[in-house]
Protein backbone atom coordinates (compact mmCIF):
# COMPACT_ATOMS: atom_id res chain seq x y z
CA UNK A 1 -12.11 -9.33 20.85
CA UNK A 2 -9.74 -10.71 18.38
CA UNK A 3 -5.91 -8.66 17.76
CA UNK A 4 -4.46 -9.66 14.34
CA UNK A 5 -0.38 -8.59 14.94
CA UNK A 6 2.26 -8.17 12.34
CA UNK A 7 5.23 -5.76 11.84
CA UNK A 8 8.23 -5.90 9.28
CA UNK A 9 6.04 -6.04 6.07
CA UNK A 10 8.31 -3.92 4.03
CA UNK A 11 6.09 -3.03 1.46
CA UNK A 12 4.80 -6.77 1.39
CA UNK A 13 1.23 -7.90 2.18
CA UNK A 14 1.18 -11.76 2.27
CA UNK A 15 -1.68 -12.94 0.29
CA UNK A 16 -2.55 -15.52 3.46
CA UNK A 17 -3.05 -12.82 5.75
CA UNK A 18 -6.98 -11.94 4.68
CA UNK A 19 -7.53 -15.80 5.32
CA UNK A 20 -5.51 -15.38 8.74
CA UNK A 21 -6.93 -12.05 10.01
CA UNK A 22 -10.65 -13.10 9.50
CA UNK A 23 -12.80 -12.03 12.01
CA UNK A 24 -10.38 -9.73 13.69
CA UNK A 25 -11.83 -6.82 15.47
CA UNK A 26 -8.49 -4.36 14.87
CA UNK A 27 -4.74 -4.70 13.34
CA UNK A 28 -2.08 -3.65 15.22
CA UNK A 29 1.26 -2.77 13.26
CA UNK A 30 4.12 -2.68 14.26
CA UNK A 31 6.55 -1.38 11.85
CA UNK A 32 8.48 -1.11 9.24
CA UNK A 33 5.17 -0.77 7.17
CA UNK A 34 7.46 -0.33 3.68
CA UNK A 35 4.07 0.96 1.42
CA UNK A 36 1.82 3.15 3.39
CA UNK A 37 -1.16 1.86 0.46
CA UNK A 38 -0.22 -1.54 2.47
CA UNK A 39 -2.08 -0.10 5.37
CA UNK A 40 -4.86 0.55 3.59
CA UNK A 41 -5.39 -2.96 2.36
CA UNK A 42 -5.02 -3.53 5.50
CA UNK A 43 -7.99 -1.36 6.28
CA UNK A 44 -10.31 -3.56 4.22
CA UNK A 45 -10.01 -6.19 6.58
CA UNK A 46 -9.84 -4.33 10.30
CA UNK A 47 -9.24 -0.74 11.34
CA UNK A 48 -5.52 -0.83 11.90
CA UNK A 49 -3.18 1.09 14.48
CA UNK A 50 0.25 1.92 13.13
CA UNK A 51 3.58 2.74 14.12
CA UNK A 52 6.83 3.96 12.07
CA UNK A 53 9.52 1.01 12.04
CA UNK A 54 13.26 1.85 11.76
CA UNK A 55 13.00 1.99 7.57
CA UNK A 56 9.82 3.85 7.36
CA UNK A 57 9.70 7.04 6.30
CA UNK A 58 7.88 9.75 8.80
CA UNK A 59 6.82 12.17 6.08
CA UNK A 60 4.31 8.86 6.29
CA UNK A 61 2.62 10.19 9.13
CA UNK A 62 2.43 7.54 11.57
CA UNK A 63 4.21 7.91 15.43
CA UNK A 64 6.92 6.57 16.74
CA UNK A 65 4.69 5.50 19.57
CA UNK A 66 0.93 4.40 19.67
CA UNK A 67 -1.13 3.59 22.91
CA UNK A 68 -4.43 2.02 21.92
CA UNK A 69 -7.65 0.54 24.00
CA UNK A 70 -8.96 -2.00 22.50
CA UNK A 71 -11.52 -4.73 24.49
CA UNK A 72 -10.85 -2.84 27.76
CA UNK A 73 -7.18 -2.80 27.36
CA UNK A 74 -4.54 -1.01 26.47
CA UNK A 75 -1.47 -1.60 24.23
CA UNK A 76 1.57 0.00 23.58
CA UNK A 77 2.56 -0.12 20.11
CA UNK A 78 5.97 0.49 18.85
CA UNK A 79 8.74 -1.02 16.56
C-alpha cells in the first residue's frame, strides 16, 4: 500500500502533486487544508483522510483528530 502525505496547502494544490501521488492507495492530510474544494481534487486521485490545521475553519467539518487503518495499520492524523 502506497500513503501520499501532505499538510499546509493553504488553499494551494501544486500542479506536481497528480504526477507525485500516482498510484497511491489513500491521502492523508494533515492540515491547514485552506479550500475545502482542494480536498476534493484531491479525491480524484485517492480517497483522502483529513484533519483541521490551526487556520482552517471547523464550520469545514473535518476533526481535530483522525485515526485511520490503512494496509493493516493505523495512523494518527493531526496538524
Amino acid at each position: 500500500m502506497q500513503i501520499g502525505i501532505l499538510s499546509d496547502t493553504h488553499g494551494f494544490l501544486d500542479p506536481r502533486l497528480a504526477e507525485l501521488f500516482a498510484g497511491v492507495d489513500h491521502i492523508l492530510h494533515a492540515g491547514d487544508i485552506g479550500y475545502p474544494s482542494l480536498i476534493l481534487d484531491l479525491q480524484e486521485i485517492a480517497p483522502v483522510t483529513a484533519v483541521l490545521g490551526n487556520t482552517d475553519d471547523p464550520r469545514i467539518g473535518y476533526r481535530d483528530t483522525e485515526v485511520v487503518e490503512l494496509g493493516g495499520r493505523k495512523f494518527l492524523v493531526q496538524h
